[in-house]
C-alpha atoms as a PDB file:
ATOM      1  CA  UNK A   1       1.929  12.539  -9.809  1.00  0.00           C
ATOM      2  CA  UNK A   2      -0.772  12.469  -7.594  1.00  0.00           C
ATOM      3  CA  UNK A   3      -0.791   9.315  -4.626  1.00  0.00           C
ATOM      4  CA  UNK A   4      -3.256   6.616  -4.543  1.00  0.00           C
ATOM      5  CA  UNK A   5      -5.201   8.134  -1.368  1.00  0.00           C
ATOM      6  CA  UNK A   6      -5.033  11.958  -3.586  1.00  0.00           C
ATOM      7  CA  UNK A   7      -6.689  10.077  -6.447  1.00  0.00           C
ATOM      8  CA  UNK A   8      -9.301   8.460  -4.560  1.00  0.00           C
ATOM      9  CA  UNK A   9      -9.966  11.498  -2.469  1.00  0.00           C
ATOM     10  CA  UNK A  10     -10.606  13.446  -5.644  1.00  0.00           C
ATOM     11  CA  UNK A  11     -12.803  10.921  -6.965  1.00  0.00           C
ATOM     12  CA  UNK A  12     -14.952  10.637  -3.471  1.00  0.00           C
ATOM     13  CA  UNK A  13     -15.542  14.179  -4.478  1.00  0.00           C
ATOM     14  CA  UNK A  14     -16.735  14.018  -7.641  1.00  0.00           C
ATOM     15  CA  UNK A  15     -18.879  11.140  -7.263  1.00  0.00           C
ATOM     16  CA  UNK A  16     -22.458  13.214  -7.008  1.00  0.00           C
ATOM     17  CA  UNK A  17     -21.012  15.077 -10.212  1.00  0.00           C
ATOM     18  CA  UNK A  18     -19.760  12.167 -12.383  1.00  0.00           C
ATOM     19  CA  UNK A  19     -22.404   9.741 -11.255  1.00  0.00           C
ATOM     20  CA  UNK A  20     -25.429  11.537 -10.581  1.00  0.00           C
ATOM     21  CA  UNK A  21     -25.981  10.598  -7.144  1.00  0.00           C
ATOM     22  CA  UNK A  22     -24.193  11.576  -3.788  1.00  0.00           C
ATOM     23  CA  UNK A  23     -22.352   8.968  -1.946  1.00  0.00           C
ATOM     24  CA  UNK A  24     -24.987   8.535   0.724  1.00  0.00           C
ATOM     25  CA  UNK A  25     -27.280   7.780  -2.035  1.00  0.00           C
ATOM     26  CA  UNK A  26     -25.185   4.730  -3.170  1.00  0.00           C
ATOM     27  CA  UNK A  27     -24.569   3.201  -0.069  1.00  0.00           C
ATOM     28  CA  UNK A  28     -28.614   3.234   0.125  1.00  0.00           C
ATOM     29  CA  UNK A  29     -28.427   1.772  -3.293  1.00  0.00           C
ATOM     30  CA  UNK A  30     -26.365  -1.414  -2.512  1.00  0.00           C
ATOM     31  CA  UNK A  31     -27.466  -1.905   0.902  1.00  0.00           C
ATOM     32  CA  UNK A  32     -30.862  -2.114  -0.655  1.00  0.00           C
ATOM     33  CA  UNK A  33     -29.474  -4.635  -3.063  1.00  0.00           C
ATOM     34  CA  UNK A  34     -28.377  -7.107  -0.664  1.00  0.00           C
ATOM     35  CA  UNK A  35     -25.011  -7.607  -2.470  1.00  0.00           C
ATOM     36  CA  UNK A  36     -22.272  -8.049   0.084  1.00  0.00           C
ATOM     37  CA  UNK A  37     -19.269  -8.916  -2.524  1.00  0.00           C
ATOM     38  CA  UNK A  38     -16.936  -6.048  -3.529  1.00  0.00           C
ATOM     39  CA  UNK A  39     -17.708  -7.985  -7.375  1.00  0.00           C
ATOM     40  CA  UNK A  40     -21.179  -8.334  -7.174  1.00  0.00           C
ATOM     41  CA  UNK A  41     -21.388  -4.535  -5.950  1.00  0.00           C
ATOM     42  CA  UNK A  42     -19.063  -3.255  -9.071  1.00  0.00           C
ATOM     43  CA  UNK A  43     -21.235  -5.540 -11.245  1.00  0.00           C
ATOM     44  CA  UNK A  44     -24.586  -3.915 -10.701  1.00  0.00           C
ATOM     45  CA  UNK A  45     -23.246  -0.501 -10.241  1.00  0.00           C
ATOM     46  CA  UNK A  46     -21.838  -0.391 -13.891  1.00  0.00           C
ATOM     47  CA  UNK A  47     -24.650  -2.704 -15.198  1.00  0.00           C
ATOM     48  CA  UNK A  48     -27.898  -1.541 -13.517  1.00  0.00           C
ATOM     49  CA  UNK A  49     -26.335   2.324 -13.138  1.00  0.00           C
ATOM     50  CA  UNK A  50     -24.099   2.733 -15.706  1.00  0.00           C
ATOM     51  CA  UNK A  51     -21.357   3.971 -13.323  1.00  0.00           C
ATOM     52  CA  UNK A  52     -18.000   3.927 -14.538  1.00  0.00           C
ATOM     53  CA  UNK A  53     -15.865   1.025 -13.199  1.00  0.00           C
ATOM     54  CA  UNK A  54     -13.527   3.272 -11.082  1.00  0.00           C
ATOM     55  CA  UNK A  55     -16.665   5.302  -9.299  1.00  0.00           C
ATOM     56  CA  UNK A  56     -17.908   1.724  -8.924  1.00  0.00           C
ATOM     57  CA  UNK A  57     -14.562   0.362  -7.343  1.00  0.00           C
ATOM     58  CA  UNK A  58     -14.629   3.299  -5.240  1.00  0.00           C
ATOM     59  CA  UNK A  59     -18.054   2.728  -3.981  1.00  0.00           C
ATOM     60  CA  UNK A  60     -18.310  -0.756  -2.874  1.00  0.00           C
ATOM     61  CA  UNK A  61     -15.246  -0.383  -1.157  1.00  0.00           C
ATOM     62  CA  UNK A  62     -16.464   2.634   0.437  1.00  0.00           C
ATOM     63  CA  UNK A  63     -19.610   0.764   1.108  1.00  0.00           C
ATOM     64  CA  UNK A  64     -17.750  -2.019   2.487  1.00  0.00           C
ATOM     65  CA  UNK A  65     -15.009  -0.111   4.527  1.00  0.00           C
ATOM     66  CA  UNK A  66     -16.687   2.622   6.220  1.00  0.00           C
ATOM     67  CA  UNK A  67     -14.284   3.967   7.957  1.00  0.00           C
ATOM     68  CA  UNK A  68     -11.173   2.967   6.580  1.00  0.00           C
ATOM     69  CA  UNK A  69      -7.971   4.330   7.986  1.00  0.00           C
ATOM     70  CA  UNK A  70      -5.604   7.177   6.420  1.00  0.00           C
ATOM     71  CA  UNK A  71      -2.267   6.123   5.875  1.00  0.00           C
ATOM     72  CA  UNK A  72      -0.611   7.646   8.784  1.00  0.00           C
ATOM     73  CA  UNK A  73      -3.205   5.729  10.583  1.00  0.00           C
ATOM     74  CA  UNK A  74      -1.963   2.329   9.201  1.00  0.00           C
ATOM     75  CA  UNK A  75       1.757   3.011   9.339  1.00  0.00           C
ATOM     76  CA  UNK A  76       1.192   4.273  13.903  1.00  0.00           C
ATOM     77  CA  UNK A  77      -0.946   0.847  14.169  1.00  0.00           C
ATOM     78  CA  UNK A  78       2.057  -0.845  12.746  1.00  0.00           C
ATOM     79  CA  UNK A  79       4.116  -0.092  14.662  1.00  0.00           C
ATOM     80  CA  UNK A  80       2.310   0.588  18.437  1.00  0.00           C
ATOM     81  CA  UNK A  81       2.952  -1.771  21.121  1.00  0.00           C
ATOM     82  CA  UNK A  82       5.932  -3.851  21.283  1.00  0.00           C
ATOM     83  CA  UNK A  83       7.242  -2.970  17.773  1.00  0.00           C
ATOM     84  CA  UNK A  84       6.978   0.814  18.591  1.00  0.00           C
ATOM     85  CA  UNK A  85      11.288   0.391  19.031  1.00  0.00           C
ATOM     86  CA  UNK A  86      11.185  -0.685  14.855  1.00  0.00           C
ATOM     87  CA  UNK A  87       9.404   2.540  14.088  1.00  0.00           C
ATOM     88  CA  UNK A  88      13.099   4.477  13.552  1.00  0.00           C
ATOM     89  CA  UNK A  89      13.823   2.012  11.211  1.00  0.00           C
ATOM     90  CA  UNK A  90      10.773   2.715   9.057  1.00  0.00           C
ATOM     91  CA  UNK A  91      11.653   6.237   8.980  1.00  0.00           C
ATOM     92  CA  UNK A  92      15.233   5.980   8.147  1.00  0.00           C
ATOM     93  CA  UNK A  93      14.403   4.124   5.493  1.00  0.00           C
ATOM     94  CA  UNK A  94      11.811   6.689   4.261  1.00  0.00           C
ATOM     95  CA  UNK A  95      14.213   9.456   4.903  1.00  0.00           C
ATOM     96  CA  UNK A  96      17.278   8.130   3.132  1.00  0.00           C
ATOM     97  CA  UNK A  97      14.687   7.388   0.470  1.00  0.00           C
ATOM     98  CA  UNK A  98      12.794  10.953   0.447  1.00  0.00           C
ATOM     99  CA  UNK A  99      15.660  12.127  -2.680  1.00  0.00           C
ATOM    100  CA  UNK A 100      13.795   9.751  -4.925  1.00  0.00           C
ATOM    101  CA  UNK A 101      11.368  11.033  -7.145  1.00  0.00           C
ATOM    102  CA  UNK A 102       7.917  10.087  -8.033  1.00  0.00           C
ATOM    103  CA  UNK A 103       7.688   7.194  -5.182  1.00  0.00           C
ATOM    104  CA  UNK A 104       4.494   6.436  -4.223  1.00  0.00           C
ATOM    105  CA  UNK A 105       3.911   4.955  -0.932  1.00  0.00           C
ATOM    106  CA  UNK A 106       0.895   2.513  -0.169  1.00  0.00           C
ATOM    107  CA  UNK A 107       0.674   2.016   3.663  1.00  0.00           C
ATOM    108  CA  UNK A 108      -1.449  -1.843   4.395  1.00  0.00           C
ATOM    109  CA  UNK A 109      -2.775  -3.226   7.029  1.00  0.00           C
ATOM    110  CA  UNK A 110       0.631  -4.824   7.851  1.00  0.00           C
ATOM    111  CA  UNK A 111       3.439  -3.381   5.749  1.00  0.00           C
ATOM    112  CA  UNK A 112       3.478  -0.299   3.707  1.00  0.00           C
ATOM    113  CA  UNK A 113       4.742  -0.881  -0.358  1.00  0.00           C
ATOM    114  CA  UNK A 114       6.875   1.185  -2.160  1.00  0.00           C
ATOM    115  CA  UNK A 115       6.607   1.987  -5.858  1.00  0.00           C
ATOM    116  CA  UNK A 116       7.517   4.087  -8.538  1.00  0.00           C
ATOM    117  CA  UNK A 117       5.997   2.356 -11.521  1.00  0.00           C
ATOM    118  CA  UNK A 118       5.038  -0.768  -9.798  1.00  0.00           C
ATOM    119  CA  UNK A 119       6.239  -2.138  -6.406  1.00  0.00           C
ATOM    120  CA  UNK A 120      10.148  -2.023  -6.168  1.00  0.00           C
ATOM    121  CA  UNK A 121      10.115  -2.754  -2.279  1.00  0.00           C
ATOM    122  CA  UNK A 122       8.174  -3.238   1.085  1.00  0.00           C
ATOM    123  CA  UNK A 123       8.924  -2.114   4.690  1.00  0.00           C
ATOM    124  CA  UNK A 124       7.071  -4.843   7.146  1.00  0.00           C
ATOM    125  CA  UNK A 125       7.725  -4.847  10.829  1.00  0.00           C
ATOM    126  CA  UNK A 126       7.061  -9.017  11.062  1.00  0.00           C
ATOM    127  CA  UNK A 127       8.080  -9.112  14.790  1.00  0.00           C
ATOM    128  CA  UNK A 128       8.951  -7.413  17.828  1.00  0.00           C
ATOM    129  CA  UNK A 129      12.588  -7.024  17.164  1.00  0.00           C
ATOM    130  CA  UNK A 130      12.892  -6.996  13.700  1.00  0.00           C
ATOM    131  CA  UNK A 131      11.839  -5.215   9.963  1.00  0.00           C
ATOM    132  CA  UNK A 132      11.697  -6.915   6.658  1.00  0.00           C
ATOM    133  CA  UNK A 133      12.551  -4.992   4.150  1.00  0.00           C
ATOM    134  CA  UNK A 134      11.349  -6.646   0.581  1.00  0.00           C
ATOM    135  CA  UNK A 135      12.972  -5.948  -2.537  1.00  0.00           C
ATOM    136  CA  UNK A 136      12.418  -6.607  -6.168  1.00  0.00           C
ATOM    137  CA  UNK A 137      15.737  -7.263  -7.700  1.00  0.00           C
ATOM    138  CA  UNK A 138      14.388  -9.973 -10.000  1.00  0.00           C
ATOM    139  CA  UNK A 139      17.673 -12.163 -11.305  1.00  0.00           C
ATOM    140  CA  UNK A 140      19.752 -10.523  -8.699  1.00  0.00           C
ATOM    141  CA  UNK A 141      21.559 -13.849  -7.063  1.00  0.00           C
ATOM    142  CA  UNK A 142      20.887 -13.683  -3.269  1.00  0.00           C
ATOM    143  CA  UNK A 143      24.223 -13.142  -0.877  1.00  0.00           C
ATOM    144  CA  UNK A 144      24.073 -13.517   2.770  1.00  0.00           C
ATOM    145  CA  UNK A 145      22.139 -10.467   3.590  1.00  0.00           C
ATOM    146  CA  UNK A 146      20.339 -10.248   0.387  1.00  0.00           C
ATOM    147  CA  UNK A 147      18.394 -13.529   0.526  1.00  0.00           C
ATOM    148  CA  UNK A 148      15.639 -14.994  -1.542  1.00  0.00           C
ATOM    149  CA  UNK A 149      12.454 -14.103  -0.049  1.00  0.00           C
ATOM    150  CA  UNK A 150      10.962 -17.248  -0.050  1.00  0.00           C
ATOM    151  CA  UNK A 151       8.129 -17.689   1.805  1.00  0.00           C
ATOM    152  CA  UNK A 152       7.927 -14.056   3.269  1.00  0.00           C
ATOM    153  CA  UNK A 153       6.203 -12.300   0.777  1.00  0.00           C
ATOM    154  CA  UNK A 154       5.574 -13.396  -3.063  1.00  0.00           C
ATOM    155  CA  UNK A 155       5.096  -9.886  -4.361  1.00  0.00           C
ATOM    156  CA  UNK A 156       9.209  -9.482  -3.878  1.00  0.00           C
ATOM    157  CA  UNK A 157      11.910 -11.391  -4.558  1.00  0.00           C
ATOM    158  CA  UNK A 158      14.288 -10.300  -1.833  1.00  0.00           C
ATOM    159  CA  UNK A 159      14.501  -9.762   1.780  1.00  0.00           C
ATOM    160  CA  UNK A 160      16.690  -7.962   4.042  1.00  0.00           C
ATOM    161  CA  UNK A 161      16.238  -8.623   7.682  1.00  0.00           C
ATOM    162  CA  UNK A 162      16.823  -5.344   9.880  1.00  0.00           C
ATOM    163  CA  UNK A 163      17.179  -5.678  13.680  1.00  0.00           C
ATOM    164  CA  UNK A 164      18.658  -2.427  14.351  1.00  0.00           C
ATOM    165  CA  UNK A 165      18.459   1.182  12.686  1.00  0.00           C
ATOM    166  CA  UNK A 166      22.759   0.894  12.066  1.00  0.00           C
ATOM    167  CA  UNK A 167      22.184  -1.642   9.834  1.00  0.00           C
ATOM    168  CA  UNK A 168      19.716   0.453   7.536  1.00  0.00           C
ATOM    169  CA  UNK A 169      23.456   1.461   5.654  1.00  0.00           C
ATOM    170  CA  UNK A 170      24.255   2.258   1.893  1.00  0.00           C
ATOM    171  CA  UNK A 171      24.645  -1.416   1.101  1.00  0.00           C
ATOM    172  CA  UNK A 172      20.816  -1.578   1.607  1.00  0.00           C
ATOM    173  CA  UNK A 173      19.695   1.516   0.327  1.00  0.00           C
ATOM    174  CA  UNK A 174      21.418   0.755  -2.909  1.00  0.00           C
ATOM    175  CA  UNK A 175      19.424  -2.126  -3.442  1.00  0.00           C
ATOM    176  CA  UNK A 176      16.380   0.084  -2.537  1.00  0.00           C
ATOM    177  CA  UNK A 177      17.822   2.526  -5.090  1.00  0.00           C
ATOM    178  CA  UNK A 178      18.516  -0.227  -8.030  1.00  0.00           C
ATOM    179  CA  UNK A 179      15.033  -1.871  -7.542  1.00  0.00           C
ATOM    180  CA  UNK A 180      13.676   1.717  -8.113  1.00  0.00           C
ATOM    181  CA  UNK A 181      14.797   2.484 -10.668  1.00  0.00           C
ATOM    182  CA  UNK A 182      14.688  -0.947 -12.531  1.00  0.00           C
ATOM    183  CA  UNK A 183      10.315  -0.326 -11.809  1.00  0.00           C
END
């Protein structure tokens, strides 16, 4: 299965051949329009143009992030400065992780989401000295590591604070594991 970024890369493209126009011609197109809402873009694209909604999702947000970063990109900015020490962390997550098939992983602006169907976990370095690690293990009661992750991020329901690369362990990539393979 292709990633998000392969999908959107093969779209960008095919844009001149599915939509008629070259991307440079679009961008013209809306900043013409005056529209400066990734809604109000999508809307006339599909209802002035005719453009299909995904061209049109990929065009005003190419219009409206020029030069938005790859994904290696986002993960290095996460982790320069003084949470460059977290980075082994992150990858020994990712390599312990590497066995599973068909994960996708969606780097953000400040954490980068795991998912095989839908999200099963996050990897967020929230400070200096320390990585969140949110899981989705829905009905799972919460035990002192495993705890509820409250108000840390709504789009899990578990966190696992990591201070130190030891404690990425089997304990905590079997709940990586089960929340994979419950999504």
């Amino acid at each position: 299965m292709a990633s998000p970024q392969e999908m959107a890369d093969s779209m960008y493209k095919n844009v001149n051949e599915k939509t008629g126009k070259p991307m440079n011609d679009w961008l013209v197109i809306i900043k013409q329009s005056g529209l400066e809402k990734h809604g109000q873009i999508i809307k006339m694209l599909k209802a002035d143009h005719g453009v299909t909604h995904g061209f049109a999702n990929l065009i005003a947000h190419t219009h409206l992030n020029p030069e938005t970063p790859d994904d290696a990109d986002l993960v290095a900015t996460q982790y320069n400065g003084a949470k460059q020490q977290l980075k082994i962390i992150y990858d020994t997550i990712m390599d312990k992780l590497s066995e599973l098939e068909g994960i996708e992983i969606a780097p953000k602006k400040a954490y980068v989401s795991l998912r095989h169907n839908k999200q099963f976990a996050l990897i967020q370095p929230s400070t200096k000295t320390r990585v969140d690690v949110g899981i989705n293990l829905k009905g799972d009661e919460p035990t002192e590591r495993l705890e509820k992750s409250g108000s840390f991020n709504a789009m899990v329901s578990h966190r696992v604070r990591l201070t130190d690369v030891a404690q990425v362990d089997d304990e905590l990539i079997n709940w990586l594991k089960e929340a994979y393979n419950r999504h």
